[in-house]
C-alpha atoms as a PDB file:
ATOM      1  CA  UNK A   1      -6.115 -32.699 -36.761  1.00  0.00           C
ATOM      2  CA  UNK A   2      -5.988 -30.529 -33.356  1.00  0.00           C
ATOM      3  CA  UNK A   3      -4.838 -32.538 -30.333  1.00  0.00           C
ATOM      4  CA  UNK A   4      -7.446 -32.337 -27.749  1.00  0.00           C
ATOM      5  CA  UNK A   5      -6.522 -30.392 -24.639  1.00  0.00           C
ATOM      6  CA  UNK A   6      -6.000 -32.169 -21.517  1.00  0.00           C
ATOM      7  CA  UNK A   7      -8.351 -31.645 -18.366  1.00  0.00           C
ATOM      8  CA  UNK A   8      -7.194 -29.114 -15.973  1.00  0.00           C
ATOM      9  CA  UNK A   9      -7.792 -28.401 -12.758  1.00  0.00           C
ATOM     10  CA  UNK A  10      -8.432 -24.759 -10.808  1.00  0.00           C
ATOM     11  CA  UNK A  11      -8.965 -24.196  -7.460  1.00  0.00           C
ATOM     12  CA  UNK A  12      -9.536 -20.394  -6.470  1.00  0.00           C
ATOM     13  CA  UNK A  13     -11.928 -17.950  -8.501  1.00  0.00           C
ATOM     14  CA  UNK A  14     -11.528 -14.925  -7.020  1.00  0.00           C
ATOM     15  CA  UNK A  15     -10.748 -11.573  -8.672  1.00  0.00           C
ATOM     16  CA  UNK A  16      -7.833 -13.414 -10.300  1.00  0.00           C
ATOM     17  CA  UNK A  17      -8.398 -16.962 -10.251  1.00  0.00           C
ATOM     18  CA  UNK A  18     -11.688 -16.743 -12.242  1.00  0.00           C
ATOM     19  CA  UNK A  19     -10.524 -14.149 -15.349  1.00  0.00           C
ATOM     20  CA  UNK A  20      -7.376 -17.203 -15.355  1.00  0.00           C
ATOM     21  CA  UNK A  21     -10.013 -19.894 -15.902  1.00  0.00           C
ATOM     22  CA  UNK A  22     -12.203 -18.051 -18.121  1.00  0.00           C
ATOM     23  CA  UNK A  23      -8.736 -17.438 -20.520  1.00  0.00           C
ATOM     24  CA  UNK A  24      -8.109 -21.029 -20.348  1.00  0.00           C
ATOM     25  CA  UNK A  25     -11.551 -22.306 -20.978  1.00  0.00           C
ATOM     26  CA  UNK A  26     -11.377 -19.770 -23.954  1.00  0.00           C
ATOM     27  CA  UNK A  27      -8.375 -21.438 -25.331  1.00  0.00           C
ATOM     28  CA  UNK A  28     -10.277 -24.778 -25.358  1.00  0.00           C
ATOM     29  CA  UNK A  29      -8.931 -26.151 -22.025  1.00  0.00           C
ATOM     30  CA  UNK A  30     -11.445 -28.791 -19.952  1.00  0.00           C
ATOM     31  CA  UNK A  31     -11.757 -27.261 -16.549  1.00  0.00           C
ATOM     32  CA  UNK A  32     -12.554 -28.955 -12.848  1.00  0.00           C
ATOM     33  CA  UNK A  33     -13.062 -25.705 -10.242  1.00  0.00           C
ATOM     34  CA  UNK A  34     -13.300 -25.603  -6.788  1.00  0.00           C
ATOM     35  CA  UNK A  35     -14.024 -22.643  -4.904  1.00  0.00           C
ATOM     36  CA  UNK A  36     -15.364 -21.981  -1.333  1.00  0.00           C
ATOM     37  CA  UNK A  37     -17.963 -19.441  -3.066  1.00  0.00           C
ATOM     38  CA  UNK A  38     -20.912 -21.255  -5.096  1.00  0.00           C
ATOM     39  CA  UNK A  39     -21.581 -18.405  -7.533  1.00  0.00           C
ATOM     40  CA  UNK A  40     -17.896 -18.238  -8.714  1.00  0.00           C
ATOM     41  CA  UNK A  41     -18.374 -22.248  -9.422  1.00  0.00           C
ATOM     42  CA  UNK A  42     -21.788 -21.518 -10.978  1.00  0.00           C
ATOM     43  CA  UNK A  43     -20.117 -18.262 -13.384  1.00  0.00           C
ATOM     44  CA  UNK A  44     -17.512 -20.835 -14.650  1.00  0.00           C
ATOM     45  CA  UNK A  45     -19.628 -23.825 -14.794  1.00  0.00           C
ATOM     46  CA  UNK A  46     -22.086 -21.732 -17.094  1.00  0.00           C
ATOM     47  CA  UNK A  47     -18.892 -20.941 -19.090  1.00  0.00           C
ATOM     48  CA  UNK A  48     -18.514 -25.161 -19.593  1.00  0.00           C
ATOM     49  CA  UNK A  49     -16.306 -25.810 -16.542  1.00  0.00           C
ATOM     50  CA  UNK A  50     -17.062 -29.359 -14.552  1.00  0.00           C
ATOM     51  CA  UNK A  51     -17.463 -28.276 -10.902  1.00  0.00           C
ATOM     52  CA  UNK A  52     -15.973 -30.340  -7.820  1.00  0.00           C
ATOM     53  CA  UNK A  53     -17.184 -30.686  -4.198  1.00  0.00           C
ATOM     54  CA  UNK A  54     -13.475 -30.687  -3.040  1.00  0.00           C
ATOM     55  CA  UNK A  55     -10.009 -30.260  -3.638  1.00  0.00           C
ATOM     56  CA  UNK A  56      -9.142 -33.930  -3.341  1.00  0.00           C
ATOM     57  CA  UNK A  57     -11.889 -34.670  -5.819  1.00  0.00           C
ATOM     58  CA  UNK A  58     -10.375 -31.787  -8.235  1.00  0.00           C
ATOM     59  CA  UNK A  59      -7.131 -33.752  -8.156  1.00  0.00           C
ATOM     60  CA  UNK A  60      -8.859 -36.785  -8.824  1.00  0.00           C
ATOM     61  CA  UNK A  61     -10.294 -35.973 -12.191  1.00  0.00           C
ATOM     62  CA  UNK A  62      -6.987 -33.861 -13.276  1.00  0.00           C
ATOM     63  CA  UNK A  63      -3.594 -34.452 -13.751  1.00  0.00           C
ATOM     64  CA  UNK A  64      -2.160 -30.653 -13.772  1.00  0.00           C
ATOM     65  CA  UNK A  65      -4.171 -28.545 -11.260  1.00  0.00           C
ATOM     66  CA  UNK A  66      -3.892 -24.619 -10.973  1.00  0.00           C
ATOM     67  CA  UNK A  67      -4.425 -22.884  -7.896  1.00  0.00           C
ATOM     68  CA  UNK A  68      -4.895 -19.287  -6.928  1.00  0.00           C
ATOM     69  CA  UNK A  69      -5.330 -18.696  -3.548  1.00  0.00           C
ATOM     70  CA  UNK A  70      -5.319 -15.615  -1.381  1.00  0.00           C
ATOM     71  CA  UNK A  71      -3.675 -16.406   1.881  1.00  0.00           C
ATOM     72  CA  UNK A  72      -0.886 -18.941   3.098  1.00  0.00           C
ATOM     73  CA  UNK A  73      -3.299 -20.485   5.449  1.00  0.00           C
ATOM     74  CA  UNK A  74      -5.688 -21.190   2.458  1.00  0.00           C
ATOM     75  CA  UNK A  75      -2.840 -22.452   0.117  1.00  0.00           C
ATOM     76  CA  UNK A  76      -1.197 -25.541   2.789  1.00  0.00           C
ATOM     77  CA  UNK A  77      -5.222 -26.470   3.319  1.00  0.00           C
ATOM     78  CA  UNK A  78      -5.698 -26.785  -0.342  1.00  0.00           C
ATOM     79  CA  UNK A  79      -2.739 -28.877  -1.484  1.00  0.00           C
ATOM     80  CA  UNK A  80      -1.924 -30.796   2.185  1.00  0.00           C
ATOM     81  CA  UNK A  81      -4.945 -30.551   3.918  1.00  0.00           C
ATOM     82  CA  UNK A  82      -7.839 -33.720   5.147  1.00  0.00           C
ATOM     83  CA  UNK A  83      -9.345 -32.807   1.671  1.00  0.00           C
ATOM     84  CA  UNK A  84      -6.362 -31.600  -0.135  1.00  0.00           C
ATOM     85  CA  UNK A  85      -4.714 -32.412  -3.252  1.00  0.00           C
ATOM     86  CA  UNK A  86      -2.001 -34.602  -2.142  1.00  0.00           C
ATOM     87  CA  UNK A  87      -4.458 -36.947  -1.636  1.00  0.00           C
ATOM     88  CA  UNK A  88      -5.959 -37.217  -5.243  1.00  0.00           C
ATOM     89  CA  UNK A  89      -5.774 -39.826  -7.413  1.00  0.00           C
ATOM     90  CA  UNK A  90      -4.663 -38.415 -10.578  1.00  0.00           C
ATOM     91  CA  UNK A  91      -2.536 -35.303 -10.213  1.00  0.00           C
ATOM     92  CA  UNK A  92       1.438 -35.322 -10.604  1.00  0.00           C
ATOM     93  CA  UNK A  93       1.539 -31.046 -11.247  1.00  0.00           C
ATOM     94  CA  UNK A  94       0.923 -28.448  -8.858  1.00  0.00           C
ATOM     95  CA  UNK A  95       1.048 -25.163 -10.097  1.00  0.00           C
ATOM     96  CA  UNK A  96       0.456 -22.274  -7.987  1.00  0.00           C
ATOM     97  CA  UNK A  97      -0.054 -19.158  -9.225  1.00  0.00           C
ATOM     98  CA  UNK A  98      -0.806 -17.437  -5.621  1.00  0.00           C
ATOM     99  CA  UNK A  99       1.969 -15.340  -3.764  1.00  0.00           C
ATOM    100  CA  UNK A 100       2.758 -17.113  -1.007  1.00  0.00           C
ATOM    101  CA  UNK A 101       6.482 -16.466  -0.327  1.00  0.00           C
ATOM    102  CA  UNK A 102       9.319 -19.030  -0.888  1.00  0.00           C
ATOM    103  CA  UNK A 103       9.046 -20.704   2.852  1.00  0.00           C
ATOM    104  CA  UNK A 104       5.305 -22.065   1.822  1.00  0.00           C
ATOM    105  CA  UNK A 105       6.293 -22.735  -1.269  1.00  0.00           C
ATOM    106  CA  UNK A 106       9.431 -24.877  -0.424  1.00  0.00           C
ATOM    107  CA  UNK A 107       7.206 -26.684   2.647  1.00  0.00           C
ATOM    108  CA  UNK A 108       4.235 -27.865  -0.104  1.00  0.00           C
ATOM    109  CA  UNK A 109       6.735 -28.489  -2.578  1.00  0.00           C
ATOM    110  CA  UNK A 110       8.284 -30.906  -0.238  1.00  0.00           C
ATOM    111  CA  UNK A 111       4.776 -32.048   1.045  1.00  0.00           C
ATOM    112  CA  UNK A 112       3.528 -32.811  -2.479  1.00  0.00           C
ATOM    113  CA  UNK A 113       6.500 -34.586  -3.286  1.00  0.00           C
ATOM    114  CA  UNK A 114       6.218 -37.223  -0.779  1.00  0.00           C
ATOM    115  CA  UNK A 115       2.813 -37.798  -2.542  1.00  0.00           C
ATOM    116  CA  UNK A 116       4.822 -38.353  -6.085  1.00  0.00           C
ATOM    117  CA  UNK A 117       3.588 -34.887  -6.683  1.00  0.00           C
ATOM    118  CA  UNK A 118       5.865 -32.271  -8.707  1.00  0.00           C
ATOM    119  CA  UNK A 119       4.819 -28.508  -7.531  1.00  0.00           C
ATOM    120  CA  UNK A 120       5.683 -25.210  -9.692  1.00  0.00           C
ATOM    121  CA  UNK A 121       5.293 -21.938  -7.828  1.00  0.00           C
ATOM    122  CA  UNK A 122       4.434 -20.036 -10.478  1.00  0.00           C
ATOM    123  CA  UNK A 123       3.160 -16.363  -9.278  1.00  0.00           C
ATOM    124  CA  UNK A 124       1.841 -13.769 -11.827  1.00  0.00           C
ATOM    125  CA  UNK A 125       1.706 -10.183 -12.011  1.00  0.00           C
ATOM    126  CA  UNK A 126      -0.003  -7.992 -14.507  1.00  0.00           C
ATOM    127  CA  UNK A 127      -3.724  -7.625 -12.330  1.00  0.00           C
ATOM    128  CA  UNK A 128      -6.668  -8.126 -13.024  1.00  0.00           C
ATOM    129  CA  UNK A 129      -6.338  -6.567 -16.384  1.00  0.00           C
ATOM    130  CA  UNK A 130      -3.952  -8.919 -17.097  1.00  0.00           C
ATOM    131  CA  UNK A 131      -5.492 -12.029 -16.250  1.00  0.00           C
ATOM    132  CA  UNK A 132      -8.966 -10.414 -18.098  1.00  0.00           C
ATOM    133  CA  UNK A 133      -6.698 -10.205 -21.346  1.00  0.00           C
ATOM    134  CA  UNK A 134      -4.845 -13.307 -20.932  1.00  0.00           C
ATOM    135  CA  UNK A 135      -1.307 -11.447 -21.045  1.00  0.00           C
ATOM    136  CA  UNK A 136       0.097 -11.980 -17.737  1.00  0.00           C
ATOM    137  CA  UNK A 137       3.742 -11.996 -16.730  1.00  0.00           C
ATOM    138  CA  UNK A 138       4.286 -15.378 -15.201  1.00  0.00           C
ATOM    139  CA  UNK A 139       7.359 -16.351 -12.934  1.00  0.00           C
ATOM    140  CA  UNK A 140       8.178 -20.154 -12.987  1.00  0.00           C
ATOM    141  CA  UNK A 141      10.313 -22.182 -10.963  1.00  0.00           C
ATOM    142  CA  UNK A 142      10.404 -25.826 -10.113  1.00  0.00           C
ATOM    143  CA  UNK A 143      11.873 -29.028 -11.749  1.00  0.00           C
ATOM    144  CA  UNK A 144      12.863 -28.104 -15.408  1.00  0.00           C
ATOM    145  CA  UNK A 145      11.105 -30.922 -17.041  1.00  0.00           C
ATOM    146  CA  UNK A 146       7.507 -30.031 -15.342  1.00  0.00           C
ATOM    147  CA  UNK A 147       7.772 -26.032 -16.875  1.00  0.00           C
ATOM    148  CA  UNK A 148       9.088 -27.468 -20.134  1.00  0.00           C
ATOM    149  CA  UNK A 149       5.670 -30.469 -19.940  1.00  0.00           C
ATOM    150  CA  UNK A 150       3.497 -26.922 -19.195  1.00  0.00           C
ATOM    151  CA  UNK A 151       4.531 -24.204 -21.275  1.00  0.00           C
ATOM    152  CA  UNK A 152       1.288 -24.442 -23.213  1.00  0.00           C
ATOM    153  CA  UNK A 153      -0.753 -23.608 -20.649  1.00  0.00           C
ATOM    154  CA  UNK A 154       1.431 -20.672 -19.354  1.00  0.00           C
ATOM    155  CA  UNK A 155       1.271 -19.456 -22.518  1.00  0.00           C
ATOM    156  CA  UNK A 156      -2.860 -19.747 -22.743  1.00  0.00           C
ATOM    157  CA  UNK A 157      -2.884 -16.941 -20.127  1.00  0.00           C
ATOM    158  CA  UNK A 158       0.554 -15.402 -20.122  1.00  0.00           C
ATOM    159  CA  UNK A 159       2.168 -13.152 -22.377  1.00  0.00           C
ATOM    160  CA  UNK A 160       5.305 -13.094 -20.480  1.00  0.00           C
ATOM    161  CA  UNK A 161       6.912 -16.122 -19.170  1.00  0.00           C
ATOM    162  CA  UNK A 162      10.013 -16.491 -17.147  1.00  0.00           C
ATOM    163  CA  UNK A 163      12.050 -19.858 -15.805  1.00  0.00           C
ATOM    164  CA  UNK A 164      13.765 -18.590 -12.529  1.00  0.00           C
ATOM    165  CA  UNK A 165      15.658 -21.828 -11.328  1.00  0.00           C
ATOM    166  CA  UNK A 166      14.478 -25.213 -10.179  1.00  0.00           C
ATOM    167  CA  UNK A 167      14.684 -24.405  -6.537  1.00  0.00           C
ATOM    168  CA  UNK A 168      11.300 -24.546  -4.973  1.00  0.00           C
ATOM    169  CA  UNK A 169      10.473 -21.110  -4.289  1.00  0.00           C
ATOM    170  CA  UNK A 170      13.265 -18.881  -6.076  1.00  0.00           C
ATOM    171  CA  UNK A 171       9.447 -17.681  -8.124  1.00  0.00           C
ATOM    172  CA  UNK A 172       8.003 -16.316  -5.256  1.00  0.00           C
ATOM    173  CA  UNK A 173      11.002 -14.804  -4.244  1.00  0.00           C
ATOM    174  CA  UNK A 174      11.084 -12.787  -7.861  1.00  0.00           C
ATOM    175  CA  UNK A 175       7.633 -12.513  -7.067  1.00  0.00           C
ATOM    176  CA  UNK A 176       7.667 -10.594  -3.403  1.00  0.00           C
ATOM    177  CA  UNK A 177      11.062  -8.724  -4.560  1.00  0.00           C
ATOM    178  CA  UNK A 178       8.572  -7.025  -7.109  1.00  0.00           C
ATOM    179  CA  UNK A 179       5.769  -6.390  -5.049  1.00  0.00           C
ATOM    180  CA  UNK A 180       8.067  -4.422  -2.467  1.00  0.00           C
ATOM    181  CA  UNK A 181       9.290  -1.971  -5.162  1.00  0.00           C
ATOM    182  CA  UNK A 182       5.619  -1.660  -6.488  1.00  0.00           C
ATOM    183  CA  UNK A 183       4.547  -0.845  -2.586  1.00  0.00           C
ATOM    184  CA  UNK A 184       7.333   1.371  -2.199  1.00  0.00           C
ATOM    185  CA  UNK A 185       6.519   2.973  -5.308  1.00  0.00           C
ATOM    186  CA  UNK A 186       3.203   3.509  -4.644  1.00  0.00           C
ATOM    187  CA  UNK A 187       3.788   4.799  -0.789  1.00  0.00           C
ATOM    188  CA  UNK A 188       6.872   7.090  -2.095  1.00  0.00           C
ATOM    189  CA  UNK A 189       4.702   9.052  -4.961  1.00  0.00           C
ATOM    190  CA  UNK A 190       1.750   8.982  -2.492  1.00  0.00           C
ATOM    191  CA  UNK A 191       4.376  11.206   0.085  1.00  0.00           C
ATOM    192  CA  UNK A 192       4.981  13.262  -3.288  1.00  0.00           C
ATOM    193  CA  UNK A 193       1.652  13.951  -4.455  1.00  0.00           C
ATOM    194  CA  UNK A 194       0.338  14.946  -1.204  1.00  0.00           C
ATOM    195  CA  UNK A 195       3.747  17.278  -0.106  1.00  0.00           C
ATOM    196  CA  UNK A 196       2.548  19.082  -3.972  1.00  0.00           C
ATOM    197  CA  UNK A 197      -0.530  19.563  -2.599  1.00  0.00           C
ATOM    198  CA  UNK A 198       0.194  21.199   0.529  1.00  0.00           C
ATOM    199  CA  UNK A 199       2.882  23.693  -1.578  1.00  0.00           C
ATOM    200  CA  UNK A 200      -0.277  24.248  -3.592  1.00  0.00           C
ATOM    201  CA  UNK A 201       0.990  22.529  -6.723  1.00  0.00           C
ATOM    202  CA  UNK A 202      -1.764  21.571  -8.879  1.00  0.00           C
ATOM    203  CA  UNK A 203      -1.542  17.620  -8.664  1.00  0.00           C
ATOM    204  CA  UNK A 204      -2.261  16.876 -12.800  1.00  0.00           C
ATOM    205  CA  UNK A 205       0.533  19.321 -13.977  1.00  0.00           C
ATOM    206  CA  UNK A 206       3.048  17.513 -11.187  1.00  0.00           C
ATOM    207  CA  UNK A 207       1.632  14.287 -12.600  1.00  0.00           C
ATOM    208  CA  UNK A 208       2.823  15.690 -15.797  1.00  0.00           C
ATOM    209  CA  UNK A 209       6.265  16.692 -15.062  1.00  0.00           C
ATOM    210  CA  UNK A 210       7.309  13.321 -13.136  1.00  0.00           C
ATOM    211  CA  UNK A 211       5.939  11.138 -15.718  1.00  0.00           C
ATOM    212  CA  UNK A 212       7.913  13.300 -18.427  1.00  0.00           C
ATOM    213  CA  UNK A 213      10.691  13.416 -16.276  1.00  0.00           C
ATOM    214  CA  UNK A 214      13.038  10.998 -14.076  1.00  0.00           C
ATOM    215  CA  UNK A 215      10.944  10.106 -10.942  1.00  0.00           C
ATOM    216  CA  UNK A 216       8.354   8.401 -12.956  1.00  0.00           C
ATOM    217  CA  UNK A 217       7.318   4.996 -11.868  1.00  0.00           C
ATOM    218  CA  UNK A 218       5.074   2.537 -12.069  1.00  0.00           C
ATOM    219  CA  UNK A 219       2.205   4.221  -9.274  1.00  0.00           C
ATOM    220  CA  UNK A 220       2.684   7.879 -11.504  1.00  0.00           C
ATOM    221  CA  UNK A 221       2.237   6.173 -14.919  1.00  0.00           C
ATOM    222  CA  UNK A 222      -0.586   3.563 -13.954  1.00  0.00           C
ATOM    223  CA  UNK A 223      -2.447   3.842 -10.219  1.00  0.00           C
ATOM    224  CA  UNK A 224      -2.471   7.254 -10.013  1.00  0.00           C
ATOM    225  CA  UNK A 225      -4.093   8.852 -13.085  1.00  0.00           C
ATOM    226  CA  UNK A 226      -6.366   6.051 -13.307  1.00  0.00           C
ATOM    227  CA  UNK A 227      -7.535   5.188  -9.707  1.00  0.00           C
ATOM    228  CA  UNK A 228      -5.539   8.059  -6.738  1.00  0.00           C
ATOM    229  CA  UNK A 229      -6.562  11.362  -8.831  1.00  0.00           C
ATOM    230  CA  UNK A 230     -10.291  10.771 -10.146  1.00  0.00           C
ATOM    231  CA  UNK A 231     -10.325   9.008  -5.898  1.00  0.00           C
ATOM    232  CA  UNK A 232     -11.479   6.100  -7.652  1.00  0.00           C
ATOM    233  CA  UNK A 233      -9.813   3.756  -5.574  1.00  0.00           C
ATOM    234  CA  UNK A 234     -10.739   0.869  -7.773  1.00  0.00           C
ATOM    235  CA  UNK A 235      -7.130  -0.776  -8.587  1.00  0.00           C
ATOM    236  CA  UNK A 236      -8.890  -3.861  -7.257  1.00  0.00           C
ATOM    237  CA  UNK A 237      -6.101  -4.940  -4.725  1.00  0.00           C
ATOM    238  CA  UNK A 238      -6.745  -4.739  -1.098  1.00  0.00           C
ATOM    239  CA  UNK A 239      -4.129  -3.514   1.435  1.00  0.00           C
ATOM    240  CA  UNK A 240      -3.999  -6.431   3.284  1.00  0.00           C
ATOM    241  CA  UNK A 241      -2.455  -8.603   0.039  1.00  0.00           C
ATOM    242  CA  UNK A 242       0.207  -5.807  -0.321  1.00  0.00           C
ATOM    243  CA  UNK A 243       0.946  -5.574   3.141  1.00  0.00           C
ATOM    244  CA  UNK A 244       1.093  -9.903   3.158  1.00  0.00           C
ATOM    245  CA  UNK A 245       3.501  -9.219   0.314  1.00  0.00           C
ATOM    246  CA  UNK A 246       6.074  -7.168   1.889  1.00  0.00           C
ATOM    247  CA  UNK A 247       5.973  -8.814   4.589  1.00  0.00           C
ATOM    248  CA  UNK A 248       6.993 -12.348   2.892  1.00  0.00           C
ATOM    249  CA  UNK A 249       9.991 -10.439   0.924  1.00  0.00           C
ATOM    250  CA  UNK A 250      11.383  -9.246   4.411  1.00  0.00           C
ATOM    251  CA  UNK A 251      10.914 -12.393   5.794  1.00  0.00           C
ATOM    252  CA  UNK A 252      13.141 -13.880   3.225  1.00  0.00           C
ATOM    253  CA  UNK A 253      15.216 -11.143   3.434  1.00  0.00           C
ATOM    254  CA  UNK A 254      16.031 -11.354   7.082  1.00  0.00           C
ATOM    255  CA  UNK A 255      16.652 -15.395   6.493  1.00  0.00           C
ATOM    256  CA  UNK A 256      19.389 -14.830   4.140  1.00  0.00           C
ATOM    257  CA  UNK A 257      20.512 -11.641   6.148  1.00  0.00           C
ATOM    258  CA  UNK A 258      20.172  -9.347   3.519  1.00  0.00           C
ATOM    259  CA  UNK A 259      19.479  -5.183   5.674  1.00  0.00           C
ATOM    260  CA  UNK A 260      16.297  -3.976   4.088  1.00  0.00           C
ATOM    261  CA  UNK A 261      16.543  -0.255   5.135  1.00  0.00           C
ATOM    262  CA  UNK A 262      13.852   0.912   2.427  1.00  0.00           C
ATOM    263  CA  UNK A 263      11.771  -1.915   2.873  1.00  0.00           C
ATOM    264  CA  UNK A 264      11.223  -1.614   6.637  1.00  0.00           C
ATOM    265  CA  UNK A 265      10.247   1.818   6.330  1.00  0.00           C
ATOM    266  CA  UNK A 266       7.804   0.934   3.139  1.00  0.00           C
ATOM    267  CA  UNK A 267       5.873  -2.006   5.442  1.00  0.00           C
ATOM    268  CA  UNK A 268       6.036   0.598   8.238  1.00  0.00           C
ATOM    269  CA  UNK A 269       3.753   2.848   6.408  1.00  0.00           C
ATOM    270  CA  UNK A 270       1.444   0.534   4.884  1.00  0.00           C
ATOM    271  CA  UNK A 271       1.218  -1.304   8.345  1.00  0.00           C
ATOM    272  CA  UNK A 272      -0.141   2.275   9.700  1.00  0.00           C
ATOM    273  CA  UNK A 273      -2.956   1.869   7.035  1.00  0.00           C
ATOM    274  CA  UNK A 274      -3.707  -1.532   8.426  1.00  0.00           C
ATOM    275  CA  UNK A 275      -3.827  -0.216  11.870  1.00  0.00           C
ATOM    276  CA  UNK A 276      -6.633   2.286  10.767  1.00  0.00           C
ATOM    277  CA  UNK A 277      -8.953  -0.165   9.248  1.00  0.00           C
ATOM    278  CA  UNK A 278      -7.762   0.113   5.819  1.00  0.00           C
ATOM    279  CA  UNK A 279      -7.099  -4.136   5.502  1.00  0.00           C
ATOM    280  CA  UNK A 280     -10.331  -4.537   2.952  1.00  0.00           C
ATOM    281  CA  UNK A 281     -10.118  -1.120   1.395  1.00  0.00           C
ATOM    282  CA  UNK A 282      -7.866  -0.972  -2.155  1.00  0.00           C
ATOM    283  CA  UNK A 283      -4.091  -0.708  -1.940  1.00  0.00           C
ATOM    284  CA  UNK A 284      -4.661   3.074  -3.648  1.00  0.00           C
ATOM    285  CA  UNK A 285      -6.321   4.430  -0.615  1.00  0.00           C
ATOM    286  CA  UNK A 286      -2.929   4.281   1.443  1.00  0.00           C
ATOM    287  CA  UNK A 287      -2.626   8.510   0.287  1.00  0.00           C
ATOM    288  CA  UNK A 288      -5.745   8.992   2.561  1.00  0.00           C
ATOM    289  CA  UNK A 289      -3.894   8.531   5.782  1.00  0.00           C
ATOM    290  CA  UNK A 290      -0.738  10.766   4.767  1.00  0.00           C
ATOM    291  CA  UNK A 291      -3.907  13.193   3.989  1.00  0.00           C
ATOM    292  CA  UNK A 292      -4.825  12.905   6.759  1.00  0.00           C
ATOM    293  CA  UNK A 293      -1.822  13.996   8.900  1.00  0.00           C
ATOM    294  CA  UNK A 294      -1.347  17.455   6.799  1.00  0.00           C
ATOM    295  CA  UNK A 295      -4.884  18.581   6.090  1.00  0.00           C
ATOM    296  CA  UNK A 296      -4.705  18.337   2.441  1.00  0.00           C
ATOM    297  CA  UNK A 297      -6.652  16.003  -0.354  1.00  0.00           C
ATOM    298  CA  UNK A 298      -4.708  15.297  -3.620  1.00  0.00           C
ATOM    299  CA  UNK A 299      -7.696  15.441  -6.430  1.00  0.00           C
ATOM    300  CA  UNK A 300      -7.372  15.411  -9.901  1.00  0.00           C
ATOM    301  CA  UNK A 301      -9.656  18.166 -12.156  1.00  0.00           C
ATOM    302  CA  UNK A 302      -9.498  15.761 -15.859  1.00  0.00           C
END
């Protein structure tokens, strides 16, 4: 006989938050959502969720609640705030699969807890694809005993999943370290492609020759044949989440004193594209403004 699933919560259907529920409400899950936006509520409730006026009531008809949130601000209101979680009546697991950096996550960890509340930062990476598909690469940390009590539900929407250390935070800390080298990988080829283009150097056959050769990376086999060189643009991650990101992994960085010479030069850059406007635009466009110093546009013919 199949066990019946137990009643989750979700709080956070945005572009990653609502592919997350839909997997788990696929894989037979009982959802509660809660989301500022009514028409993300009304696309999951017409997919069988139960909807909720509040994050307090979410955690009041669910025992393990999921967020995925996209700012810090937006995060401590949902599990501390007048309305928030803490105060619900029947959750004891937090999971949140936002990016918020390790300081947040250590300060609701300890928040929660004071509410007999165990938290999990739990931060995923794959995109949108990812969470679509159900195949995410999930980073874990928290008490051992709370990942252990949840590893079916990581697994209903992970592919990949990874137990960092029961430190509160040590997961968003794997989590920011990889969104710097992602940034930095995307701001380095961008320099590339568009130095190619001012030599003149057709910018599919230099495609072709790093990806066959030692400087390919994860912007030169992914985000730039699919979204830089058609000028797409359509990775579906703003500039302002990236920027957030490296900005939380230098934070930590400069609290355990660790000289980020690399990395302060990589949020340098994309904090020029914030400065010109480019904070809602997709994290691909950051070429455009080293375009626009030299004259040049990097454009794909396939």
């Amino acid at each position: 006989m199949t066990q019946e699933k137990q009643v989750l919560g979700f709080i956070g259907l945005g572009a990653m938050g609502s592919p997350i529920a839909q997997v788990l409400l696929a894989k037979g899950y009982p959802l509660v959502v809660h989301d500022l936006d009514p028409e993300a509520v009304r696309c999951l409730v017409d997919l069988g969720a139960q909807s909720a006026s509040s994050p307090r009531e979410v955690a009041s008809r669910a025992g393990t609640v999921l967020v995925s949130l996209p700012d810090l601000d937006a995060t401590r209101d949902v599990a501390l705030g007048d309305a928030g979680l803490a105060l619900g009546t029947e959750i004891k697991t937090y999971i949140d699969l936002s990016t918020t950096g390790p300081r947040v996550a250590r300060e609701i960890a300890a928040g929660l807890e004071k509410h007999g509340i165990t938290a999990l930062d739990a931060p995923v990476t794959g995109g949108i694809a990812g969470a679509t598909q159900g195949v995410l690469t999930i980073i874990v940390s928290g008490p051992q005993a709370a990942f252990d009590a949840c590893g079916d539900i990581f697994q209903a929407f992970g592919r990949h999943v990874f137990f960092v250390g029961e430190q509160p935070g040590q997961a968003q800390t794997v989590k920011v370290i990889n969104n710097l080298l992602s940034a930095t990988a995307i701001a380095a080829t961008s320099e590339a492609f568009v130095l190619g283009a001012k030599a003149g150097i057709d910018p599919d056959i230099l495609l072709d020759v790093i990806n066959n050769g030692t400087g390919r990376n994860t912007a030169s086999d992914d985000k730039f044949p699919r979204s830089v060189l058609p000028r797409k643009f359509d990775f579906f991650a703003r500039t302002e989440i990236m920027y957030k990101d490296i900005s939380l992994c230098l934070q930590e960085a400069e609290t355990l004193e660790v000289p980020m010479w690399v990395g302060n030069s990589v949020k340098q850059l994309w904090g020029y594209a914030m400065s010109q406007g480019a904070a809602k635009q997709d994290m691909t466009t950051l070429i455009t403004h080293l375009e626009k110093w030299t004259g040049v546009e990097v454009r794909g013919k396939r």
